[in-house]
Protein backbone atom coordinates (compact mmCIF):
# COMPACT_ATOMS: atom_id res chain seq x y z
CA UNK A 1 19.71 20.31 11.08
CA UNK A 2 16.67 18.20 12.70
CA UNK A 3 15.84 15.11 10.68
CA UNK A 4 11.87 16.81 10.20
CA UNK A 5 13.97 19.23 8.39
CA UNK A 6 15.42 17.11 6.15
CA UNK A 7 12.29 15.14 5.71
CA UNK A 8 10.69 18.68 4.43
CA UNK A 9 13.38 19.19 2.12
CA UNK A 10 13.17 16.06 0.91
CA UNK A 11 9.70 16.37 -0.46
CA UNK A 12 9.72 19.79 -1.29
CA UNK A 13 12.61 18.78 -3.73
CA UNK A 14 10.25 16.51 -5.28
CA UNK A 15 7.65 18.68 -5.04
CA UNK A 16 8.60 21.93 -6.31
CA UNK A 17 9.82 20.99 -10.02
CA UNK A 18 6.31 20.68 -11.15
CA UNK A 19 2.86 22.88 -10.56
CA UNK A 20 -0.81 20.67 -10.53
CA UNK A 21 -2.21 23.84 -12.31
CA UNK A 22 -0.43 23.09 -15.19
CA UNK A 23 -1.08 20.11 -16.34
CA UNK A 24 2.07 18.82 -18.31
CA UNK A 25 0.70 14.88 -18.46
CA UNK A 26 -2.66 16.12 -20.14
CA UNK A 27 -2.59 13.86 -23.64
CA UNK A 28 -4.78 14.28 -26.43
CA UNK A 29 -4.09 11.34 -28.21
CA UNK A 30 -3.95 7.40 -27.81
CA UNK A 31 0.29 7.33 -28.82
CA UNK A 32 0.96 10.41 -26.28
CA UNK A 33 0.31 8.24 -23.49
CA UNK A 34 -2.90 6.78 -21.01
CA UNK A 35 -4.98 9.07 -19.43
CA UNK A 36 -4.13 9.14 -15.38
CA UNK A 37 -6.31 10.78 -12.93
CA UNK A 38 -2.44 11.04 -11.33
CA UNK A 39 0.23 12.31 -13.14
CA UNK A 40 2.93 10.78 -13.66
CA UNK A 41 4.87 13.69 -11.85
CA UNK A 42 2.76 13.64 -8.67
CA UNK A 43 3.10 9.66 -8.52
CA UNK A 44 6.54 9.95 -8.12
CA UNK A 45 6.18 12.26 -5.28
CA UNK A 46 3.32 10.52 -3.61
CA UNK A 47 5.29 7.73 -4.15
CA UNK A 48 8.37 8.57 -2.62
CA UNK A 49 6.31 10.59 0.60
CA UNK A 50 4.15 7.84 1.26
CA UNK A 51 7.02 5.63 1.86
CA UNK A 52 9.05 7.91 3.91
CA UNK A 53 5.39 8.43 5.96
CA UNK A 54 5.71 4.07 6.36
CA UNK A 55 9.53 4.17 7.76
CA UNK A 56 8.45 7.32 10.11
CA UNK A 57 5.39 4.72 11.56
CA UNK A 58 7.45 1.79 11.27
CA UNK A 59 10.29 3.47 12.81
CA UNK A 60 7.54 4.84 15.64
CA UNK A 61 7.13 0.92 16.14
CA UNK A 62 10.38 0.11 16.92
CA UNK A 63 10.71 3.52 19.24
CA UNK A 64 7.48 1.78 21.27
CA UNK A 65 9.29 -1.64 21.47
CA UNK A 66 12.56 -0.13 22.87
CA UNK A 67 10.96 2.10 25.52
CA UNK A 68 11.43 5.06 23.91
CA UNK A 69 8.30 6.80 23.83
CA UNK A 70 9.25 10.65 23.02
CA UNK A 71 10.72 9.48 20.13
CA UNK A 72 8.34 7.41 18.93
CA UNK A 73 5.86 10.48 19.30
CA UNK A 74 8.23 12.72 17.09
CA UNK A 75 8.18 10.32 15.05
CA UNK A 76 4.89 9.93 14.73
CA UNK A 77 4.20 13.80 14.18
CA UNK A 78 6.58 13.29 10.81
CA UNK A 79 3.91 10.69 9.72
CA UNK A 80 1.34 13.22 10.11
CA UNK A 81 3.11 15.48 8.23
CA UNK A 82 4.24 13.41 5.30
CA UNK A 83 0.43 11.92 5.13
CA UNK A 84 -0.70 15.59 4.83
CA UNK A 85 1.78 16.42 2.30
CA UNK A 86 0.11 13.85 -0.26
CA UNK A 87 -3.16 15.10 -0.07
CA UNK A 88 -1.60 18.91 -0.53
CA UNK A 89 0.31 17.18 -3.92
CA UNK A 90 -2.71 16.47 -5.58
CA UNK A 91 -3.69 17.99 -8.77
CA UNK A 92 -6.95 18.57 -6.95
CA UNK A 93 -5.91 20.10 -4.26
CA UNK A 94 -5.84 24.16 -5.11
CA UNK A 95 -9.51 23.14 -6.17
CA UNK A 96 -10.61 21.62 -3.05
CA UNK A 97 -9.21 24.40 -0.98
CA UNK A 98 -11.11 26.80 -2.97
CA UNK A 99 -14.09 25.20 -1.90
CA UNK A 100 -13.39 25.06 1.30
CA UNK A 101 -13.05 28.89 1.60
CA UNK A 102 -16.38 29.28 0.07
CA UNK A 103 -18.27 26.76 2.77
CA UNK A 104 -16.34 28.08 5.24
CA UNK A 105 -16.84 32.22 4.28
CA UNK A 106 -20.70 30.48 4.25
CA UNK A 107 -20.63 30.41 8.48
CA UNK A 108 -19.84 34.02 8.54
CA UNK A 109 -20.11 35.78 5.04
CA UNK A 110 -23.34 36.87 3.18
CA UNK A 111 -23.97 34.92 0.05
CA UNK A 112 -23.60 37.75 -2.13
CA UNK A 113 -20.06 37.92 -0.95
CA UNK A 114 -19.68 33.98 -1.41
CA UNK A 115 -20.39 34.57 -4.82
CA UNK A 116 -17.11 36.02 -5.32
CA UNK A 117 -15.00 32.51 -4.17
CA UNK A 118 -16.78 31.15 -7.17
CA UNK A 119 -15.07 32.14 -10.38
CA UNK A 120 -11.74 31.34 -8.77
CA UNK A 121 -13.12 28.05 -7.83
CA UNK A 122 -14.14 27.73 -11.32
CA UNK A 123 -10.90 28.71 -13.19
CA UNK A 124 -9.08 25.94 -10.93
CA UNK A 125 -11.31 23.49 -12.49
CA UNK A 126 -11.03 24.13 -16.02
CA UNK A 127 -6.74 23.89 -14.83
CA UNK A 128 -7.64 20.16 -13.87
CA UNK A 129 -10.28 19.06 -16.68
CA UNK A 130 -7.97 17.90 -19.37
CA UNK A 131 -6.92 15.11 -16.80
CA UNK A 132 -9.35 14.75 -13.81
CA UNK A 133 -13.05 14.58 -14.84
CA UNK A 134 -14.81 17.91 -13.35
CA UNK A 135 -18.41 17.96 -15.35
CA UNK A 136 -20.25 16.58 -11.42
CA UNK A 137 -18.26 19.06 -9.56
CA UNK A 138 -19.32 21.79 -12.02
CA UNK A 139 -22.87 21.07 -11.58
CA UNK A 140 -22.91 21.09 -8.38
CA UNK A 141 -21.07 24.50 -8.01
CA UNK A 142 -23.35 25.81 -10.80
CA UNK A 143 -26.38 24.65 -8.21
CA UNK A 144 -24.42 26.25 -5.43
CA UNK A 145 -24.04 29.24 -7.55
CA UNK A 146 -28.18 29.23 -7.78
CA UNK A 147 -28.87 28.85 -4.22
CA UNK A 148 -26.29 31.94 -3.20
CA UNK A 149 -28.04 34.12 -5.80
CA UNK A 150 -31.42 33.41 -3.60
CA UNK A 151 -29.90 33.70 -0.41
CA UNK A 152 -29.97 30.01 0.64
CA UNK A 153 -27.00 28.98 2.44
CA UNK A 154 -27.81 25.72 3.31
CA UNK A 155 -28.52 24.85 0.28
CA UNK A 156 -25.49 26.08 -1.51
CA UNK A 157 -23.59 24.29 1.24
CA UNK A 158 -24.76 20.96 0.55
CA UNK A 159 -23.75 21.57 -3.06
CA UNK A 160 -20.17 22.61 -2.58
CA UNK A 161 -19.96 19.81 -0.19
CA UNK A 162 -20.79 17.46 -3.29
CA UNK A 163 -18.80 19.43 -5.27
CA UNK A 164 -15.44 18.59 -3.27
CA UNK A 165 -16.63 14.60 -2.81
CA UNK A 166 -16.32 14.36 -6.43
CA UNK A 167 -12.67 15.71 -6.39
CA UNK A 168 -11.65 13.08 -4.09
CA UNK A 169 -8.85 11.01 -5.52
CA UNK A 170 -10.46 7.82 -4.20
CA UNK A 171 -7.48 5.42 -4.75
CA UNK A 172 -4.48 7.76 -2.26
CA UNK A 173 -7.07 9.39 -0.24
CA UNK A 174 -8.55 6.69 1.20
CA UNK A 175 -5.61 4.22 2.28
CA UNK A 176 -3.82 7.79 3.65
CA UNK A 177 -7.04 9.26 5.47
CA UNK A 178 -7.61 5.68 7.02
CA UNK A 179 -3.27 5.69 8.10
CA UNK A 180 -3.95 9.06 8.99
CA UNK A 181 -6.78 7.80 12.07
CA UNK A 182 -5.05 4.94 12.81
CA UNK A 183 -1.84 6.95 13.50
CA UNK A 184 -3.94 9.54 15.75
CA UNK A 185 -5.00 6.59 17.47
CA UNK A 186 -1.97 5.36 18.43
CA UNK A 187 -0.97 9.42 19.48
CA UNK A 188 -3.86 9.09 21.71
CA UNK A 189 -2.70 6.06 23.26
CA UNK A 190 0.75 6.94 23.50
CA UNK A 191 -0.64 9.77 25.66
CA UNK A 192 -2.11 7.29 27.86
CA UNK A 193 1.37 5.34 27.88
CA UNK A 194 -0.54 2.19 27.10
CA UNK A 195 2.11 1.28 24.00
CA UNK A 196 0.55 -2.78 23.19
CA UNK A 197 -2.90 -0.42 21.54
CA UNK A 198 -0.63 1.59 20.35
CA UNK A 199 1.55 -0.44 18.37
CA UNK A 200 -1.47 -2.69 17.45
CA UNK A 201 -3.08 0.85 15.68
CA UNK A 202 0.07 1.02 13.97
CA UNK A 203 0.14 -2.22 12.97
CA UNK A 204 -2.93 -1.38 10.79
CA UNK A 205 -1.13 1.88 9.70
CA UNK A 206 1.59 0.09 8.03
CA UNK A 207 -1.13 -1.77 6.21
CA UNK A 208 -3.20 1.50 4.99
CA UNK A 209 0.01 3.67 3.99
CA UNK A 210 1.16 0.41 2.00
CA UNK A 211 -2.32 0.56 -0.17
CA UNK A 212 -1.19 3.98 -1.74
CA UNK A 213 1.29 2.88 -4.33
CA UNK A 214 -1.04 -0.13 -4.90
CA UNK A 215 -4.07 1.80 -5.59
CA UNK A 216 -2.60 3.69 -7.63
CA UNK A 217 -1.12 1.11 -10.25
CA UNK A 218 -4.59 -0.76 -10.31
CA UNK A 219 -5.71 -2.08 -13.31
CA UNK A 220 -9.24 -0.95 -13.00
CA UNK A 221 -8.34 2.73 -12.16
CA UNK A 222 -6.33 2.56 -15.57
CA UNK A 223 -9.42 0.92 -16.93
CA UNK A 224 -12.42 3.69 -16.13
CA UNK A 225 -9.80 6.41 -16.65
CA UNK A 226 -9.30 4.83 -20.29
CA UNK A 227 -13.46 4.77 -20.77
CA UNK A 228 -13.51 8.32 -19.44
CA UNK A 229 -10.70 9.64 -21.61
CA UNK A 230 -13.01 7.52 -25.02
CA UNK A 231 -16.13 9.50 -23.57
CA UNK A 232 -14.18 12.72 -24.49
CA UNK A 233 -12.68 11.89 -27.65
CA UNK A 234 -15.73 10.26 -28.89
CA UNK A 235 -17.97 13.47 -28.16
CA UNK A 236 -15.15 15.60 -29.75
CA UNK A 237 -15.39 13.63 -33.23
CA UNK A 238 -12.90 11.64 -33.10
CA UNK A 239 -14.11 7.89 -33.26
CA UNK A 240 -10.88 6.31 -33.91
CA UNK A 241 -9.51 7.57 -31.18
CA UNK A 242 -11.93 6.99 -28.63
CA UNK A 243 -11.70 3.06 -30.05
CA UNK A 244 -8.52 2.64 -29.15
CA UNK A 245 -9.10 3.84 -25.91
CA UNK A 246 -11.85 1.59 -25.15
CA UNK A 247 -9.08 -1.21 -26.52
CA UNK A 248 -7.07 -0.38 -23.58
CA UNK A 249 -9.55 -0.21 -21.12
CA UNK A 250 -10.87 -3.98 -22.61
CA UNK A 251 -6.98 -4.56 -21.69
CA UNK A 252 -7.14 -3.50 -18.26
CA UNK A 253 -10.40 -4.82 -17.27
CA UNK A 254 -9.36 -8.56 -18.30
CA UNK A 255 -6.22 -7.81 -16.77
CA UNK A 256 -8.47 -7.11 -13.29
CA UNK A 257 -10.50 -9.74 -14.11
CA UNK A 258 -7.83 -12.17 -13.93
CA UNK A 259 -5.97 -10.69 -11.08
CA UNK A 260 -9.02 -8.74 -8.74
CA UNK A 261 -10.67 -10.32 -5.61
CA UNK A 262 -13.24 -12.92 -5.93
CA UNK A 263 -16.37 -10.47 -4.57
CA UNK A 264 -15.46 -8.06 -7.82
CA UNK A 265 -14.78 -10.32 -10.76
CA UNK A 266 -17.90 -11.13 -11.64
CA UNK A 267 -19.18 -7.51 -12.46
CA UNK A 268 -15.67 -6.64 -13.92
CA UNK A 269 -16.30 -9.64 -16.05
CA UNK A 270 -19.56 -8.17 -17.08
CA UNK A 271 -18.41 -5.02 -18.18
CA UNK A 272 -15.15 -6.55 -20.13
CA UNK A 273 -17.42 -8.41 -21.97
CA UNK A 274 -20.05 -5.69 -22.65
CA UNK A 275 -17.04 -3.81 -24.72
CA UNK A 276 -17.90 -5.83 -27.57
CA UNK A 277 -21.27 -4.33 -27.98
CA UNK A 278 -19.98 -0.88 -27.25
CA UNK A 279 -17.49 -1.28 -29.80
CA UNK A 280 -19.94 -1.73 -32.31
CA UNK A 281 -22.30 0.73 -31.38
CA UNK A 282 -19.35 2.99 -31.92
CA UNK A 283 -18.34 1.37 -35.44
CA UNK A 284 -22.32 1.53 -36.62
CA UNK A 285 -22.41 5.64 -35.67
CA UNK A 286 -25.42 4.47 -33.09
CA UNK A 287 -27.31 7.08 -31.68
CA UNK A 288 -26.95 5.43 -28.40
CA UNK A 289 -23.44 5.12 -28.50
CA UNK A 290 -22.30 8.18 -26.30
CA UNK A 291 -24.89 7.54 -23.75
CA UNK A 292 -23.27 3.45 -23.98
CA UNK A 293 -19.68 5.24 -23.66
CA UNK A 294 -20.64 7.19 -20.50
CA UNK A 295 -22.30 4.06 -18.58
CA UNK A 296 -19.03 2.13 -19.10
CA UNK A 297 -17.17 4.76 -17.73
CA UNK A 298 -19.66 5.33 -14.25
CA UNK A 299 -19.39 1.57 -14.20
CA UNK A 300 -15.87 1.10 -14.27
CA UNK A 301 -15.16 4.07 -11.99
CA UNK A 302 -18.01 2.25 -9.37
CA UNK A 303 -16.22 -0.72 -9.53
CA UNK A 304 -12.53 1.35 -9.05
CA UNK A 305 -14.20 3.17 -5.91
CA UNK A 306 -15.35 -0.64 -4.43
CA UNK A 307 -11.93 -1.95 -5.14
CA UNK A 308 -10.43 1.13 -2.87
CA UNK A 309 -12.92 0.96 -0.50
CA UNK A 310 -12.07 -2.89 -0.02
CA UNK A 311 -8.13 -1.58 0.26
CA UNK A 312 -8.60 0.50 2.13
CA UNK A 313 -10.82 -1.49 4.79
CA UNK A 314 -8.53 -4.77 4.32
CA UNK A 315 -9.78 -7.36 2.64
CA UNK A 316 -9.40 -10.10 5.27
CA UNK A 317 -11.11 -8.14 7.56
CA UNK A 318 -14.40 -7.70 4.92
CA UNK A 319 -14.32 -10.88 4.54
CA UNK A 320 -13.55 -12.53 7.95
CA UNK A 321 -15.28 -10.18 10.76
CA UNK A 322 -18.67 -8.94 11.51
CA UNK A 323 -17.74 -6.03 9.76
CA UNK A 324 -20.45 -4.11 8.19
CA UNK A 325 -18.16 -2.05 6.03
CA UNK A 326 -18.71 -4.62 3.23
CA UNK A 327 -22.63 -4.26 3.20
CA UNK A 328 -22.20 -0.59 2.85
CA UNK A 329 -19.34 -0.85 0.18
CA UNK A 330 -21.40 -3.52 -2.18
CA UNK A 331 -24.96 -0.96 -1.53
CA UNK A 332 -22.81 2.03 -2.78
CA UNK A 333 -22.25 0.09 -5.90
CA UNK A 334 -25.62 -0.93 -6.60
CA UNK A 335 -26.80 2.79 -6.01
CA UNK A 336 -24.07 3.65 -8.70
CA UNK A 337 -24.90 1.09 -11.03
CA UNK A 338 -28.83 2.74 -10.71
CA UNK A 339 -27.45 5.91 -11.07
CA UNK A 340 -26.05 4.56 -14.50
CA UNK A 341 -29.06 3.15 -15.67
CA UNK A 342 -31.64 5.63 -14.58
CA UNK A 343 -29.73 8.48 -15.71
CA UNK A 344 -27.59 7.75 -18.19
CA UNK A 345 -29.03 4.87 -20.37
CA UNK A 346 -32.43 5.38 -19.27
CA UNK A 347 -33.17 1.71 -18.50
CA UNK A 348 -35.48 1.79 -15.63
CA UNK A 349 -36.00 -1.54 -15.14
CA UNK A 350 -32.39 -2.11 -14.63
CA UNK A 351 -32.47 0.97 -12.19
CA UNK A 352 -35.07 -0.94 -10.11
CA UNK A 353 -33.27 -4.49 -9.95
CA UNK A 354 -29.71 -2.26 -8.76
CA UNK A 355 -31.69 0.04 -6.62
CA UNK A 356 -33.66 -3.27 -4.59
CA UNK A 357 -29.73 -4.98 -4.58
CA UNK A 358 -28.64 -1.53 -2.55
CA UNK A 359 -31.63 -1.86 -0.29
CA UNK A 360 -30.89 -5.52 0.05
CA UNK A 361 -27.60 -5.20 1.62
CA UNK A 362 -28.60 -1.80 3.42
CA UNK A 363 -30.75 -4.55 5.10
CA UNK A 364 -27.78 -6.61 5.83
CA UNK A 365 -25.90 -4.27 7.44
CA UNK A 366 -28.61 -3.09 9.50
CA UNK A 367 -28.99 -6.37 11.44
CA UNK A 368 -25.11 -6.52 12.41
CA UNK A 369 -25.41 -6.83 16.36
CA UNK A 370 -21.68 -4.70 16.49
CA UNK A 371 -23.81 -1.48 15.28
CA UNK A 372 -25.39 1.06 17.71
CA UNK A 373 -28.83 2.65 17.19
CA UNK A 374 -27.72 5.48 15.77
CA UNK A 375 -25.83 4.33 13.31
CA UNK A 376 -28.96 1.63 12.62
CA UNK A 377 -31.13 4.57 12.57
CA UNK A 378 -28.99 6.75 9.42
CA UNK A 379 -28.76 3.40 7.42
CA UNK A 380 -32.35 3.05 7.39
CA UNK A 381 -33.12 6.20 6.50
CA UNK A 382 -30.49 5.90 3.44
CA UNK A 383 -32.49 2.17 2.79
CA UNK A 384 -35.38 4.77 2.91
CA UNK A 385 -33.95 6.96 0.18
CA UNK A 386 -33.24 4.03 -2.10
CA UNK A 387 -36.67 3.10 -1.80
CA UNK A 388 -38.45 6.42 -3.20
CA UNK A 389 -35.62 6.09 -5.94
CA UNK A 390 -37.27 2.27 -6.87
CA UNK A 391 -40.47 3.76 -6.67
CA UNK A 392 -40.07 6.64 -9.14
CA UNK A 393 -37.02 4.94 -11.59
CA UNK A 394 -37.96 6.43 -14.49
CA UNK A 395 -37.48 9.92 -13.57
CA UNK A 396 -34.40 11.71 -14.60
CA UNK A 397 -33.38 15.25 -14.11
CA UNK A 398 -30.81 17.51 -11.90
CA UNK A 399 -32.74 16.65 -8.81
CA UNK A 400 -32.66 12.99 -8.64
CA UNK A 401 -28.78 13.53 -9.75
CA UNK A 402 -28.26 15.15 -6.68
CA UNK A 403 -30.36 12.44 -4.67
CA UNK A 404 -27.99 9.78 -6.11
CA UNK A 405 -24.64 11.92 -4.99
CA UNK A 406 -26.28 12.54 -1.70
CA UNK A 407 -27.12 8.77 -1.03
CA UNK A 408 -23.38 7.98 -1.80
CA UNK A 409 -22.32 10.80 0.59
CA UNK A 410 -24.38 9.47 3.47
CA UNK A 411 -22.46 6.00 2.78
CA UNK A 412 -18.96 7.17 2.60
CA UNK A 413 -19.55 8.87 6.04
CA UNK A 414 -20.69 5.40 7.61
CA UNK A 415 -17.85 4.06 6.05
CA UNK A 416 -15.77 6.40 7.46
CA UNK A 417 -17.04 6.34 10.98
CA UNK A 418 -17.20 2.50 10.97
């Protein structure tokens, strides 16, 4: 038997004894266990595939350095297969296919026959929603919904598009989408037998399929998914609960604190000490208390996203190139942290000062000399975007929701492409 076909078996036998649909790590309570956008099941396996998908491109390294190129291409094509396999293992994943059978049944399809990938791409949410938060993905199939039952395709597009960015499990997908170019790359110059690129893109590889187990055991993934898990419990009547859920995300937040980078401890610090008040708003039965609950969490899951986004682009290099991915990360935030207060905790002026921060470092990036015009020309018309947000901050309905998730889209794709 081929050593691909041993590799397959090896992570189907992880992968079989357990089905995403059913979710068998959902908790209900504080003792049962922490809430994890991952379960503990799927970690294993991503776990284990992700580090047979390092020895394939580390083995691929050692192929280059001893001549032997065909081999270090097979090799590489087991990578690419391994990487693949992780994003298929996700809880998310019968979801996100769903969706993309409906936007891609859009190109050819009428809507009235879209309509029908809907309910199935509704019953795989309500699978997922004890454990993965699905309330942004449901609105924005709900609007998709709307815009098929008028005939709009583009519209209903967009919104499944949005739909399947907020199913993105930001802490694996990242690192292995980022491995997953890097290891194309090196294919590409492989083909073109120049093997010093192509070990140098694997070089950086090695570095993006090692930030999967990390990003997965960070302390400020554990701490938004403990805020998100209090959200639930605290809107369900049960105030206890939710408190010692917000105790454990206090835990994990001063835990990041202590141990994050230097660019995110100050606003980690912020929100670790903000638990405090939140705690009790919660003890007092304020009326603002949910509405407190729910900004923690968008804040915490922000700063999660940053923190991935910075593993994923390698901190050195954020912090010791011209890179512009840093300007873009740090604006995403400050559009999130608007989001928060314009929608959430209705605070405009808050809004505003987060909203001129994004447009600040939109700035910044704009006047890096590495970018082309193009890519000058879509950041300031996202910098334009953030601008009619400042203007109007104290509006606050489905529309500017969307606005928000579409801003954030725009960035990831620059970050992405850059």
């Amino acid at each position: 038997m081929k050593r691909s076909a041993f590799v397959l078996l090896a992570v189907l036998a992880g992968y079989l004894p357990f089905c995403p649909a059913a979710p068998a790590e959902a908790v209900d309570t504080p003792s049962a266990g922490l809430y994890r956008s991952i379960t503990q099941r799927e970690e294993g396996v991503i776990s284990r595939t992700a580090v047979m998908a390092l020895r394939s491109i580390v083995q691929a390294r050692a192929d280059i350095h001893q001549k032997m190129l065909e081999k270090a291409r097979h090799d590489l094509n087991e990578a690419t297969l391994l990487m693949e396999t992780i994003r298929s293992d996700l809880s998310t994943a019968v979801v996100r296919n769903r969706i993309w059978i409906a936007r891609t049944h859009l190109e050819y399809e009428t809507a009235q026959r879209v309509m029908e990938d809907l309910p199935p791409i509704f019953s795989a949410l309500r699978d997922i929603e004890e454990y993965f938060p699905t309330d942004k993905a449901k609105r924005h199939i709900d609007n998709a919904k709307r815009y098929l039952e008028k005939g709009e395709k583009k519209g209903a597009e967009r919104e499944l598009h949005l739909a399947d960015n907020e199913l993105v499990v930001v802490e694996v997908e990242l690192p292995i989408a980022k491995a997953e170019t890097y290891v194309t790359r090196a294919k590409e110059y492989l083909a073109r037998n120049d093997v010093t690129k192509a070990d140098e893109a694997l070089k950086v590889a090695e570095e993006k399929a090692q930030a999967v187990p990390v990003g997965m055991e960070s302390a400020l993934q554990r701490a938004q998914s403990s805020f998100w898990r209090a959200s639930r419990s605290y809107a369900a009547g049960k105030p206890a609960e939710a408190r010692t859920y917000i105790e454990q995300a206090r835990m994990y937040l001063e835990k990041a604190a202590k141990t994050g980078n230097v660019k995110g401890k100050e606003e980690v610090g912020t929100l670790s000490r903000s638990v405090t008040e939140l705690e009790q708003k919660l003890d007092k039965g304020d009326n603002t208390a949910e509405s407190a609950l729910a900004s923690a969490w968008n804040k915490s899951r922000a700063l999660a996203e940053r923190e991935s986004e910075y593993l994923a682009a390698r901190w050195e290099e954020a912090e010791t190139t011209l890179s512009v991915d840093d300007d873009l990360i740090e604006a995403k935030l400050h559009v999130s942290y608007g989001e928060t207060y314009q929608v959430i905790t209705r605070e405009s002026a808050k809004a505003a000062e987060e909203l001129d921060r994004a447009a600040a470092y939109l700035d910044k990036a704009m006047k890096n000399s590495l970018l082309d015009q193009a890519t000058i020309k879509r950041i300031g018309a996202i910098r334009k975007e953030v601008t009619s947000l400042r203007e109007a901050p104290e509006q606050s309905d489905e529309a500017w929701k969307d606005r928000y998730d579409q801003i954030k889209d725009e960035i990831n794709k620059l970050l992405r492409q850059v």
